[in-house]
N, C-alpha and C. Protein backbone atom coordinates (compact mmCIF):
# COMPACT_ATOMS: atom_id res chain seq x y z
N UNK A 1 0.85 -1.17 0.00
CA UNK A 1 0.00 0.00 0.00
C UNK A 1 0.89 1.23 0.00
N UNK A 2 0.26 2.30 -0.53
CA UNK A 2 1.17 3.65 -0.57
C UNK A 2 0.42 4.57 -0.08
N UNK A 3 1.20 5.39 0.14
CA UNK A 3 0.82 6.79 0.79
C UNK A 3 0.89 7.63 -0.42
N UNK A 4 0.04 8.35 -0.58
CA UNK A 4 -0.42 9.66 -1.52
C UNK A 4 -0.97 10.86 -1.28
N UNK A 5 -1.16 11.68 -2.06
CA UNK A 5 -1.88 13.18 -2.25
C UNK A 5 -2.23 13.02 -3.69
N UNK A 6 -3.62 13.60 -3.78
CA UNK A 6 -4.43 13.80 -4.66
C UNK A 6 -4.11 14.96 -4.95
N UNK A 7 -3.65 15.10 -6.29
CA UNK A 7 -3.30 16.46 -7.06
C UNK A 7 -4.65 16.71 -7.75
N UNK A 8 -5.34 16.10 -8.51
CA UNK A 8 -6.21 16.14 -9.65
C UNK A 8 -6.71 15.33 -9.77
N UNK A 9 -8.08 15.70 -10.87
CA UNK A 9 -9.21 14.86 -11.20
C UNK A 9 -8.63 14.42 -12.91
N UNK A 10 -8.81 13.11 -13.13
CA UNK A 10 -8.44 12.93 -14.91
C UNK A 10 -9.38 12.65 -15.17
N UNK A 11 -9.98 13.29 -16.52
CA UNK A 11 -10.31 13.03 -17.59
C UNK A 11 -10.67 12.19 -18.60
N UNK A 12 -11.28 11.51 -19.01
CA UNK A 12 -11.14 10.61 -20.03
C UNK A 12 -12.38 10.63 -20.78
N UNK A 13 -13.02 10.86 -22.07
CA UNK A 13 -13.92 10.96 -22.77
C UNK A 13 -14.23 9.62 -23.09
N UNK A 14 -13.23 9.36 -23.62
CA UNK A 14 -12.81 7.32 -24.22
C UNK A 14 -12.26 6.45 -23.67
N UNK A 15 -12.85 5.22 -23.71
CA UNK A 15 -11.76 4.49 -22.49
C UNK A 15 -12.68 3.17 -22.62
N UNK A 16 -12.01 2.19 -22.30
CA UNK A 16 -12.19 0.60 -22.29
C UNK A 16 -13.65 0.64 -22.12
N UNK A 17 -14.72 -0.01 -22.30
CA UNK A 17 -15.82 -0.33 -21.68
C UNK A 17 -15.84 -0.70 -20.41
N UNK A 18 -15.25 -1.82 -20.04
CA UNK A 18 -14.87 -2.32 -18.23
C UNK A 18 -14.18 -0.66 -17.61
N UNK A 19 -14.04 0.39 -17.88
CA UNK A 19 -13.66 1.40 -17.10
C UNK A 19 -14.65 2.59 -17.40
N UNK A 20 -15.74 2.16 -17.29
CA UNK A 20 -16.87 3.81 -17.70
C UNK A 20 -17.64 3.36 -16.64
N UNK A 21 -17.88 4.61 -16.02
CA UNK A 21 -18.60 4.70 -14.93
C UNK A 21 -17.00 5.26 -13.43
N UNK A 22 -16.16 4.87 -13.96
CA UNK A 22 -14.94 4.89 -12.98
C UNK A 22 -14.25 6.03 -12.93
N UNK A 23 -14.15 6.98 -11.53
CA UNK A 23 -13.59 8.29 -11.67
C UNK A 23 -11.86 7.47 -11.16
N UNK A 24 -11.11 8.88 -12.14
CA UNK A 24 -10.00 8.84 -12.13
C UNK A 24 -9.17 10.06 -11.26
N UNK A 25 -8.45 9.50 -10.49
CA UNK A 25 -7.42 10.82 -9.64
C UNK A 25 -5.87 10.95 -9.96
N UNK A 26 -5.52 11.94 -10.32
CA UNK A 26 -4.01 12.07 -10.50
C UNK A 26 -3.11 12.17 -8.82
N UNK A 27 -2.72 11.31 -8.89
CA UNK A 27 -1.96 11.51 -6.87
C UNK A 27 -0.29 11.30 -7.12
N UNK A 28 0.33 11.74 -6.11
CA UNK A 28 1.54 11.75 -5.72
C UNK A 28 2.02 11.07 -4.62
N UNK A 29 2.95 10.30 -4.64
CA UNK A 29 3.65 9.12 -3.88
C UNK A 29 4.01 10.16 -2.81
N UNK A 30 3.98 9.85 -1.24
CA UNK A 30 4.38 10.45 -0.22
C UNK A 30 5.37 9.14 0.05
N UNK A 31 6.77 10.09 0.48
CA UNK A 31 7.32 9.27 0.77
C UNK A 31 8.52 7.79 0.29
N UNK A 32 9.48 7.62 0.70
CA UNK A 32 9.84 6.49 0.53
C UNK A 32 10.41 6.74 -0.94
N UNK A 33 11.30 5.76 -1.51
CA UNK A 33 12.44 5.77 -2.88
C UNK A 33 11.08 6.41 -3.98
N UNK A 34 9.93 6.26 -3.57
CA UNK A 34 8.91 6.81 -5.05
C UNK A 34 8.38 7.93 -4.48
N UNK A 35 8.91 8.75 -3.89
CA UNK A 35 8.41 9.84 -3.73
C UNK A 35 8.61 10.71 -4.38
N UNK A 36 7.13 11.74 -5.04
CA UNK A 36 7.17 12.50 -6.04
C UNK A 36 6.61 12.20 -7.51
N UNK A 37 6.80 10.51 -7.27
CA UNK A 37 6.11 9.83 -8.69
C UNK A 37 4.52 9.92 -8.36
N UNK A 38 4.23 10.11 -10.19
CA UNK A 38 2.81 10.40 -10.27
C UNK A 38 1.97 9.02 -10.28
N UNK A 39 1.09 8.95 -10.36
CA UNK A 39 0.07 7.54 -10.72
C UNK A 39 -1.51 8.84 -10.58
N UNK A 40 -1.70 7.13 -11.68
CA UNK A 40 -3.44 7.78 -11.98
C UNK A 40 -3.95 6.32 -11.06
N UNK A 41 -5.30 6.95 -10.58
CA UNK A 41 -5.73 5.62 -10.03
C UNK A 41 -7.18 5.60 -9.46
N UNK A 42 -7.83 5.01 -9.47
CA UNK A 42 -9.29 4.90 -9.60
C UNK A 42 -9.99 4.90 -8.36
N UNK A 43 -10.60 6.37 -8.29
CA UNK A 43 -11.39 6.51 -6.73
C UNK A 43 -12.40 5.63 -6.29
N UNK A 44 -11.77 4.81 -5.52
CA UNK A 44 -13.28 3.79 -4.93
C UNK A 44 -13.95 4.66 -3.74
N UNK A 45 -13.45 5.53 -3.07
CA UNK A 45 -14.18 6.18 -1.70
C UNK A 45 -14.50 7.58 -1.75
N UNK A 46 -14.21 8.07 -3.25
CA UNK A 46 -14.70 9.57 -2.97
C UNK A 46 -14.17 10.73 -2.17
N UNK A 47 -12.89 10.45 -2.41
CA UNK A 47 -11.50 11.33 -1.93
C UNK A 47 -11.29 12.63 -3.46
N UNK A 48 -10.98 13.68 -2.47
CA UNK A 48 -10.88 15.03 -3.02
C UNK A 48 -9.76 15.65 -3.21
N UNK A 49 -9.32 16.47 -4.47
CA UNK A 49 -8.01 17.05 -4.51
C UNK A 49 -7.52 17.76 -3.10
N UNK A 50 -6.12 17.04 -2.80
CA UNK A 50 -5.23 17.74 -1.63
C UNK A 50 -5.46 17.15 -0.31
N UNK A 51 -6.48 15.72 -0.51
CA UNK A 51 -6.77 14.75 0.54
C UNK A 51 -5.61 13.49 0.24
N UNK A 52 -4.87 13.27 1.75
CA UNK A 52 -4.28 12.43 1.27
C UNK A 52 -4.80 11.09 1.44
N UNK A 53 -4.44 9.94 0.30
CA UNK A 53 -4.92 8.87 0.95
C UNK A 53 -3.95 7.55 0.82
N UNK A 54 -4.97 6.36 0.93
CA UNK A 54 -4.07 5.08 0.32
C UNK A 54 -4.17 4.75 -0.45
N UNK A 55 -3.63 4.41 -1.40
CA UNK A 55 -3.42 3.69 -2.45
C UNK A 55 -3.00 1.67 -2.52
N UNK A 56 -3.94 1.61 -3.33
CA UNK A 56 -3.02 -0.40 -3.88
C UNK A 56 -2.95 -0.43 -5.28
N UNK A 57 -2.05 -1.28 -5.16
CA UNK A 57 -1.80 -1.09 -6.72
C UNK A 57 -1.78 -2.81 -7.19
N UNK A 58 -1.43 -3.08 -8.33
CA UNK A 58 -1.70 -3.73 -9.12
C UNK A 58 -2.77 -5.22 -9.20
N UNK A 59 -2.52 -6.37 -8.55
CA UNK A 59 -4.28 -7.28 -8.49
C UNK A 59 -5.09 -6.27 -7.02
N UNK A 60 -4.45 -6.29 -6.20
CA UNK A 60 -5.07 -5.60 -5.26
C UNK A 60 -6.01 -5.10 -5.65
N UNK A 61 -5.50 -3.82 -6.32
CA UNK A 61 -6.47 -2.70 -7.20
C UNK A 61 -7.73 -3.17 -7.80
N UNK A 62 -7.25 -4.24 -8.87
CA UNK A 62 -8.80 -4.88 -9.29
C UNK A 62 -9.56 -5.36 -8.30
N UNK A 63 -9.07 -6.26 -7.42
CA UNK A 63 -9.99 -6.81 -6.52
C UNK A 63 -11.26 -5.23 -5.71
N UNK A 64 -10.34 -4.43 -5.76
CA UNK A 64 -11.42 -3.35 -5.12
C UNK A 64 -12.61 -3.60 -5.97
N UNK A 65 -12.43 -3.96 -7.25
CA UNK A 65 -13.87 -3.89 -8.11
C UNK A 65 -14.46 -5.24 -8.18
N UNK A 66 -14.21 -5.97 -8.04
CA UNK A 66 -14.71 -7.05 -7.85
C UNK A 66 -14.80 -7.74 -8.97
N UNK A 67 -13.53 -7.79 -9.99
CA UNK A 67 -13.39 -7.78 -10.97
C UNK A 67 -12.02 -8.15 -11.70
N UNK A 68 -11.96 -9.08 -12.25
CA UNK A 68 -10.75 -9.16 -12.81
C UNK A 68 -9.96 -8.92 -14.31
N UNK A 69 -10.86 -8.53 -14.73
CA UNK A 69 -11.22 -8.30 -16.12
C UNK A 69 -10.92 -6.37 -16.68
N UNK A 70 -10.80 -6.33 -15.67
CA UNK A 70 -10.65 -4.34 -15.85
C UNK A 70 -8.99 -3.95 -15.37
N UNK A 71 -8.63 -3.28 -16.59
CA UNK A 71 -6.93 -3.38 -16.43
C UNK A 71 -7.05 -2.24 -15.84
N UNK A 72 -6.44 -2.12 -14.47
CA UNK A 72 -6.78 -1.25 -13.33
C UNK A 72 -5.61 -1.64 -12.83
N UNK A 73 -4.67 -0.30 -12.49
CA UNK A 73 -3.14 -1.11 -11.59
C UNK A 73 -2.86 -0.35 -10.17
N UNK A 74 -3.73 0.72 -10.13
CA UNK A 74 -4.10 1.86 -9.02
C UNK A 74 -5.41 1.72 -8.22
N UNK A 75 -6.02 1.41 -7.10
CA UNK A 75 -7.50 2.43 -6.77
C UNK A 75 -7.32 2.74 -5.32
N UNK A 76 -7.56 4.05 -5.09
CA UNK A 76 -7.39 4.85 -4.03
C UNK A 76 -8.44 3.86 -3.12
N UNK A 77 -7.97 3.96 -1.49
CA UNK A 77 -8.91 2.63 -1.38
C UNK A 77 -9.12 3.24 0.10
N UNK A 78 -8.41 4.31 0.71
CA UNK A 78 -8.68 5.06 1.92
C UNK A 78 -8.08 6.32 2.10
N UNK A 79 -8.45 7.01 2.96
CA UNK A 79 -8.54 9.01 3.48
C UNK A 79 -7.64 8.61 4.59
N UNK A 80 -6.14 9.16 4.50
CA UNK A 80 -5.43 9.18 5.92
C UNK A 80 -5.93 10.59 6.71
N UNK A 81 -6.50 9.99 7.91
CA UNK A 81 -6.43 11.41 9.03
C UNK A 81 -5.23 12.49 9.02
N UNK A 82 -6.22 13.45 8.91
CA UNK A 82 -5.22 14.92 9.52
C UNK A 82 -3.97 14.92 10.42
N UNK A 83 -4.33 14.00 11.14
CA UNK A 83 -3.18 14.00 12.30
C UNK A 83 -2.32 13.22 12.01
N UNK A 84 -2.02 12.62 10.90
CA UNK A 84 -0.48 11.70 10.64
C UNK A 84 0.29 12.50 9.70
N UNK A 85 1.83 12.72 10.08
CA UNK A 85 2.61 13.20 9.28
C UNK A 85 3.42 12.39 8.60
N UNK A 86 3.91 12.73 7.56
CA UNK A 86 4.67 11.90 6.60
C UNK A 86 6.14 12.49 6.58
């Protein structure tokens, strides 16, 4: 799991069928040798630019959807409290 910040909301007009309906967040790695690297990754909880949260990445990620079939290698999957510093 990773630690992040939500920079942005992405975009996508076009996109796989298995990924419509799915909001996308641009976040930033807190922390650790990937800190600073970007990832896009798919809001399952409804987290907001400049909220930091958690991230999983690759089967993890799908499993959030219940799904294995949706090439998904990111989904934001929790909101870290105010009170933890990085």
């Amino acid at each position: 799991m990773i630690a992040a910040k939500v920079i942005d909301n992405i975009w996508s007009t076009r996109k796989a069928d298995s990924l419509v309906g799915l909001k996308f967040m641009l976040v930033e790695v807190l922390g650790g040798i990937d800190a600073g690297r970007l990832l896009i990754a798919a809001d399952t909880i409804g987290a907001g630019i400049g909220e930091r949260v958690l991230v999983c990445t690759g089967s993890s990620a799908r499993k959030m959807l219940d799904r294995d079939d949706v090439p998904l290698d990111a989904a934001i999957v929790g909101i870290i409290d105010e009170n933890c510093t990085f």
